[in-house]
Protein backbone atom coordinates (compact mmCIF):
# COMPACT_ATOMS: atom_id res chain seq x y z
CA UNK A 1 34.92 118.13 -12.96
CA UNK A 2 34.75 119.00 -16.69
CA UNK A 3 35.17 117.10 -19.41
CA UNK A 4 37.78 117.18 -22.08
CA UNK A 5 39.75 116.23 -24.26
CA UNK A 6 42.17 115.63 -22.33
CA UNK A 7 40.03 113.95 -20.34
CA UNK A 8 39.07 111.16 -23.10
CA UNK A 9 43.04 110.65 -23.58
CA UNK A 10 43.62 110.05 -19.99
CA UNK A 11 40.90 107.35 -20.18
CA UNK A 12 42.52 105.94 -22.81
CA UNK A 13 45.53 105.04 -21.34
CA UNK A 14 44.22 103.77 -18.32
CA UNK A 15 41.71 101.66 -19.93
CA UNK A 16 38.78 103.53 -17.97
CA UNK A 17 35.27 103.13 -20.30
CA UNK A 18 33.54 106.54 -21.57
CA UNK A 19 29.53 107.23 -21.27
CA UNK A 20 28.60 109.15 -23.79
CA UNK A 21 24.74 110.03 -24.44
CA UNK A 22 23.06 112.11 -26.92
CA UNK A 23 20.75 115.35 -25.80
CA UNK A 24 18.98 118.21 -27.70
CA UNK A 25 17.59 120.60 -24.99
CA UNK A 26 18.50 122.38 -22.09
CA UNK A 27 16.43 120.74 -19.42
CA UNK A 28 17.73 116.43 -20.68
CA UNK A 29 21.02 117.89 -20.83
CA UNK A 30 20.77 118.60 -17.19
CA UNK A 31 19.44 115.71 -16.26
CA UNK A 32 22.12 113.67 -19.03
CA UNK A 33 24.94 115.90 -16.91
CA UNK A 34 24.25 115.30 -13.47
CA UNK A 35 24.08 111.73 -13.85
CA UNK A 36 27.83 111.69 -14.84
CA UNK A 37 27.68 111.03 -18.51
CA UNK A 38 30.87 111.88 -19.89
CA UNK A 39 29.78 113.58 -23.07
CA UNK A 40 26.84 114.65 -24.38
CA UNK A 41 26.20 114.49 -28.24
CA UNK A 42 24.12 116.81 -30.17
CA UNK A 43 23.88 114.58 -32.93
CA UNK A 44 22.18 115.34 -36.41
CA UNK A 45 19.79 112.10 -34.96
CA UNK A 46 17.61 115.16 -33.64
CA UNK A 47 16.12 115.08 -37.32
CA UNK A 48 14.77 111.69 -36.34
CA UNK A 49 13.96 112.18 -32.96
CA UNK A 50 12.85 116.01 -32.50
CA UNK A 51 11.92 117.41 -36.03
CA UNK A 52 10.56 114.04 -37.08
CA UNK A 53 12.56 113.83 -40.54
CA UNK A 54 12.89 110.35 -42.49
CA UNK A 55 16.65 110.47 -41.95
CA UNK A 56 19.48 113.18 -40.78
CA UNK A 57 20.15 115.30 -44.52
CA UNK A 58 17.80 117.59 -43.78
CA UNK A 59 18.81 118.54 -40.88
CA UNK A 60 20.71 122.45 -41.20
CA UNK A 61 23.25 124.46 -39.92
CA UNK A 62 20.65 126.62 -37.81
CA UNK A 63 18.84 123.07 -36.53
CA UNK A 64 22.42 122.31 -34.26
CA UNK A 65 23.70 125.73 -33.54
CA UNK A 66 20.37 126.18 -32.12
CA UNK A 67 20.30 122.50 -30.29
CA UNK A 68 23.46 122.63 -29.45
CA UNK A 69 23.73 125.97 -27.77
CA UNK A 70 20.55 124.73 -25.52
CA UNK A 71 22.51 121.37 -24.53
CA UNK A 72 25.39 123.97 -23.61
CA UNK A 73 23.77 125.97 -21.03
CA UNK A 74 22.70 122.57 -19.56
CA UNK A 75 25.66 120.61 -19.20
CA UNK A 76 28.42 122.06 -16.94
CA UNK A 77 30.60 119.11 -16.63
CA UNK A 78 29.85 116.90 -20.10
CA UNK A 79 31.69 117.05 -22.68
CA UNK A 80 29.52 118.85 -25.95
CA UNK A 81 29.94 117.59 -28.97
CA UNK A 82 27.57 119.27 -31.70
CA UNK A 83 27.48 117.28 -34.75
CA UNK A 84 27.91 118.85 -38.44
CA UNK A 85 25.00 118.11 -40.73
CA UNK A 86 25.09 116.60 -44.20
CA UNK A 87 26.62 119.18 -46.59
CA UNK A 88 28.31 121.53 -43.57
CA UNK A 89 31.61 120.15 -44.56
CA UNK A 90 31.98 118.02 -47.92
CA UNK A 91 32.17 120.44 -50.64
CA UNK A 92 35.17 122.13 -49.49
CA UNK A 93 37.48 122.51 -46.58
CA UNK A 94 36.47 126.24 -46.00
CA UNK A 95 32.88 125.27 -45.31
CA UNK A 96 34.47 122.66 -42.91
CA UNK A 97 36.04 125.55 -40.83
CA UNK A 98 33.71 128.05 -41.08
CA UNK A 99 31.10 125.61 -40.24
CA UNK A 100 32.77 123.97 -37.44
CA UNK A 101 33.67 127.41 -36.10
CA UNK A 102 30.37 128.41 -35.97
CA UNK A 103 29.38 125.02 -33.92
CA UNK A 104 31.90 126.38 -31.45
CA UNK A 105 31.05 129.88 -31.00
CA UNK A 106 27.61 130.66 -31.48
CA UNK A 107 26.43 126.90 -30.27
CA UNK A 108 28.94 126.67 -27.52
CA UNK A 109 30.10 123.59 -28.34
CA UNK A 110 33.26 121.90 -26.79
CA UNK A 111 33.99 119.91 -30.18
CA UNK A 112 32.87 118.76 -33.57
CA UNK A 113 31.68 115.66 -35.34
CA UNK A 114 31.84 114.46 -38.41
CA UNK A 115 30.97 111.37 -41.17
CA UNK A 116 34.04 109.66 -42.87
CA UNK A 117 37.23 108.54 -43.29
CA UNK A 118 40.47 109.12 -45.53
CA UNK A 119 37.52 111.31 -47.55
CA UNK A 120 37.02 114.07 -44.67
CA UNK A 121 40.72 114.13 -43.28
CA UNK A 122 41.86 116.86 -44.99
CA UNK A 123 38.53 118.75 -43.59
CA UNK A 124 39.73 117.00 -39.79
CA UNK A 125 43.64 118.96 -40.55
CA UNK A 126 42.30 122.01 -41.26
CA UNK A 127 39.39 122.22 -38.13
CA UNK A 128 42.33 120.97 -35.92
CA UNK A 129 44.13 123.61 -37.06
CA UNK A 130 41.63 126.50 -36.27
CA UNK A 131 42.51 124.66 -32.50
CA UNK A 132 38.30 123.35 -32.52
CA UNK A 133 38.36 119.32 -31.32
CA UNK A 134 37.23 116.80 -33.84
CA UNK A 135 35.56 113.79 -33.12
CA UNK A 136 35.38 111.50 -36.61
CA UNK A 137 32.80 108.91 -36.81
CA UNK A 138 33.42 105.52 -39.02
CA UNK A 139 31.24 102.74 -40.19
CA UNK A 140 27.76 103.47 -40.73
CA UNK A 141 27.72 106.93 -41.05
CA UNK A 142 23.67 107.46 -41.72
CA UNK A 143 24.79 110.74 -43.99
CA UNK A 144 25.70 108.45 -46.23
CA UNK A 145 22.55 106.08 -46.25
CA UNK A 146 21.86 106.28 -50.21
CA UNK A 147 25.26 105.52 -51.04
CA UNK A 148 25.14 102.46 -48.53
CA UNK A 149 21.72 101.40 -49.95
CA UNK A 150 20.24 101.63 -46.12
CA UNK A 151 21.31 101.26 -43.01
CA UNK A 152 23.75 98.26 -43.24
CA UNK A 153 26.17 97.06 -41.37
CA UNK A 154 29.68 97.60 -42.56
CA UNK A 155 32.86 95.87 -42.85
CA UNK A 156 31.92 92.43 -42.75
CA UNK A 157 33.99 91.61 -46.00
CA UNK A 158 38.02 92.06 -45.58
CA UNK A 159 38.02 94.60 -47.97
CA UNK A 160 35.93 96.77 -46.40
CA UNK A 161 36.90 95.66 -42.89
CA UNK A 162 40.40 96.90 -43.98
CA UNK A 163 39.57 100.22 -45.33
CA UNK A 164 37.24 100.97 -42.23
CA UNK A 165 40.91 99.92 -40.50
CA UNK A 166 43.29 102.25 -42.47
CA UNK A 167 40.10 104.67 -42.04
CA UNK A 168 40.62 105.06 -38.71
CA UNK A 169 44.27 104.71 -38.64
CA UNK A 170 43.54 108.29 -41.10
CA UNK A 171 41.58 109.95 -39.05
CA UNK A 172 43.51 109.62 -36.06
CA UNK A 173 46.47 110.62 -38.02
CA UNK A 174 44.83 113.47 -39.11
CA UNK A 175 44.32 115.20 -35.27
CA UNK A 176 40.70 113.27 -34.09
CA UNK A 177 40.89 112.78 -30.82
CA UNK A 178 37.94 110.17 -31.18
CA UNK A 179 36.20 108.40 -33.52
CA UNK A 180 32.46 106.85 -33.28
CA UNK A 181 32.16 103.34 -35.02
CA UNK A 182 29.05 102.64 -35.99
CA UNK A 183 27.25 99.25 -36.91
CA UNK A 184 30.97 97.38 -37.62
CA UNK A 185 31.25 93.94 -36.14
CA UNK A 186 32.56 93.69 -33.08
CA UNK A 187 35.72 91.73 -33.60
CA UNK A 188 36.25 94.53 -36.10
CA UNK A 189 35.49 97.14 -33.54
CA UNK A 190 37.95 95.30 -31.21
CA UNK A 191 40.53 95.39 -33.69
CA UNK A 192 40.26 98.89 -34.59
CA UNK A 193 40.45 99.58 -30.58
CA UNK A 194 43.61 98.01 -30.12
CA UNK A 195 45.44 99.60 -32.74
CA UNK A 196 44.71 103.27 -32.19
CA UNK A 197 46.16 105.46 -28.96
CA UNK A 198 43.00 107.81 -29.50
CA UNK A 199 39.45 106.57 -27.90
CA UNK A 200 37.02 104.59 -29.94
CA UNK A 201 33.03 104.45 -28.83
CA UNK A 202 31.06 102.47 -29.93
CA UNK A 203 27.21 102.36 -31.44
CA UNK A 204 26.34 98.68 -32.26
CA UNK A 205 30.33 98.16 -32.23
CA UNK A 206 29.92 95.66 -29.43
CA UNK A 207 31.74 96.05 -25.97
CA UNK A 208 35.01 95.89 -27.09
CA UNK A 209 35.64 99.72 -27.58
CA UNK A 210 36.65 102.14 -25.23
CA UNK A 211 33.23 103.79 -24.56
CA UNK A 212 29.44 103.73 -25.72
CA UNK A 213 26.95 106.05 -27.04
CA UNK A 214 23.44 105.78 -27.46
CA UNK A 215 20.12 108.07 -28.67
CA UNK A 216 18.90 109.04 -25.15
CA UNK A 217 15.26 108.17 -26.87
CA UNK A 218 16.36 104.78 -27.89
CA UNK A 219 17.77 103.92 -24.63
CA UNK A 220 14.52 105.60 -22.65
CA UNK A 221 11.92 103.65 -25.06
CA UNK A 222 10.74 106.57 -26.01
CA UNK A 223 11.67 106.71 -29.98
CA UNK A 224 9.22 103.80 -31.54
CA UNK A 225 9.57 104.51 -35.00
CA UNK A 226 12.49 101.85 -35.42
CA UNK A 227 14.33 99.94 -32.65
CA UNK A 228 18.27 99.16 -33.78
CA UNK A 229 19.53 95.21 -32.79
CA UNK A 230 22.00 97.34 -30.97
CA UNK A 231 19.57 99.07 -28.66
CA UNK A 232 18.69 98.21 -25.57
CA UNK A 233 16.02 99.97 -23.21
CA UNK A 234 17.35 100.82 -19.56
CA UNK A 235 13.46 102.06 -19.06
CA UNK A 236 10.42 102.35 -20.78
CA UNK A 237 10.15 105.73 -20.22
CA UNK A 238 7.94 106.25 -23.49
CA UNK A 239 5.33 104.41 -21.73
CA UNK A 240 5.34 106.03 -18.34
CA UNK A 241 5.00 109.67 -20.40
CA UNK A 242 1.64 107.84 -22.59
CA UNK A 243 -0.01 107.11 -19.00
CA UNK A 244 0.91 110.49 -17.60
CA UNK A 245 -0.30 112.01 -20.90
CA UNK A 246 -3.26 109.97 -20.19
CA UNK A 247 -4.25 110.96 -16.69
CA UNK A 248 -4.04 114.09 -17.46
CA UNK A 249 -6.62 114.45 -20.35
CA UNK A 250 -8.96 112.53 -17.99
CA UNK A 251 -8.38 114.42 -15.28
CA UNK A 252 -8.85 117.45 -16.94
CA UNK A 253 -11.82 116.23 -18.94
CA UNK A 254 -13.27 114.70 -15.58
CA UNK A 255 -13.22 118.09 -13.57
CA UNK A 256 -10.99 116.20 -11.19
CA UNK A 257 -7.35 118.81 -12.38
CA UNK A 258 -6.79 121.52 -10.96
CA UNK A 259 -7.24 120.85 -7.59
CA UNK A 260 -7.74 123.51 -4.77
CA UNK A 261 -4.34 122.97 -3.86
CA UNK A 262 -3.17 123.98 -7.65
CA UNK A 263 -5.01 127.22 -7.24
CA UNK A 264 -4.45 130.53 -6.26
CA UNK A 265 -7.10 132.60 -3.75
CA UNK A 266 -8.26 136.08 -3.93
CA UNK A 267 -10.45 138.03 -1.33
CA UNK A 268 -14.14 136.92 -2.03
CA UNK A 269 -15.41 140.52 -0.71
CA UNK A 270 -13.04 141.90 -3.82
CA UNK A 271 -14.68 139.30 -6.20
CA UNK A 272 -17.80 140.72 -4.91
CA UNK A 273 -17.25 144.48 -5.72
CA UNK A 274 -16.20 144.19 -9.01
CA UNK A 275 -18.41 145.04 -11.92
């Protein structure tokens, strides 16, 4: 059965936890989808994890239209949320349409995502308005990792703890119908959980929010650049890839690949008449 909004509401109100995972390509979204994730996120991490960029503000407008449309045609029952990259949506609220507009139809997406709180909801009005899904994301929001100073967690003081609180309280006022927190402590996450009626899921929130996400790399050990506290590795598929990768090249180098069996045969009579 497909995933909606609708869907995340319903869980909601009966307390039932969301899986959400990110994806970038056709074939992991599959794989993400027929496991029975709930959603799949095309975040702007895929200028980490695929492009191989410092941070996410370089990532464009063409880099998740293009991801995102891939992780459509995968995922039949997820679902898609397609990120909007740094500078798709803060200058104006036009740019926030058009730009989440264009996330819908030429990347297929199901909904939108995007940094901040009382600062963006005027962009979250107008997108719900234009009847596309918005999914706001609170906390640490890496878009803004210069003004933070780094990734940091936030709202351990009770002023900020407060305004990430009225934040959310904002953003759901403003039509979200979720919001990602994002390295907050978890008492805070907890908090911020019981006082909205829309979802909350959680990145190094702790447990109590209504769902989780994680980087499918992060979770697969296969991103080794930086491992978050909040991270934790359900496989080390990073190293089973390394000794595939491996056997191969020795194979190959060794004679030993391809095998008769991964070969196809041709008369040796025609082999012999050709000139």
């Amino acid at each position: 059965m497909k995933n909606t909004v609708l869907t995340f509401q319903q869980a909601k109100k009966e307390g039932t936890r969301l899986s959400m995972l990110t994806a970038y390509d056709y074939s992991t979204a599959k794989l993400v989808d027929a496991a029975g994730i709930n959603s799949i996120l095309v975040g702007d991490s895929l200028g980490n994890t695929i492009l191989g960029y410092e941070d996410t503000l370089s990532v464009t407008m063409e880099d998740m239209i293009h991801h995102t449309a891939a992780v459509a045609r995968g995922a039949k029952n997820a679902l898609v949320i397609g990120d909007m990259p740094f500078m798709s949506y803060q200058a104006s609220v036009y740019d926030a349409v058009v730009n989440a507009g264009r996330l819908m139809k030429e990347g297929r997406a199901n909904a939108v995502k995007l940094e901040g709180g009382a600062s963006v909801c005027e962009q979250i009005k107008a997108i719900v308005g234009a009847s596309i899904p918005v999914c706001a994301h609170i906390g640490l929001t890496p878009q803004s990792i210069n003004a933070f100073g780094g990734f940091k967690v936030q709202g351990k003081g009770e002023k900020q703890a407060q305004q990430l609180l009225d934040d959310a309280r904002r953003v759901q006022e403003a039509g979200a119908f979720a919001v990602v927190l994002e390295g907050i402590p978890a008492l805070l996450a907890q908090k911020i959980t019981d006082t909205l009626d829309i979802p909350t899921i959680g990145i190094g929130a702790g447990a109590g929010c209504d769902g989780q996400v994680l980087v499918y790399q992060d979770m697969l050990g296969m991103f080794t650049d930086f491992k978050p506290k909040f991270v934790k590795h359900f496989a080390n598929v990073g190293e089973i890839m390394t000794e595939a990768f491996k056997t191969f090249d020795q194979e190959v180098k060794e004679g030993v690949f391809p095998a008769q069996e991964h070969t196809y045969k041709i008369d040796e009579d025609i082999i012999g008449r050709l000139y």
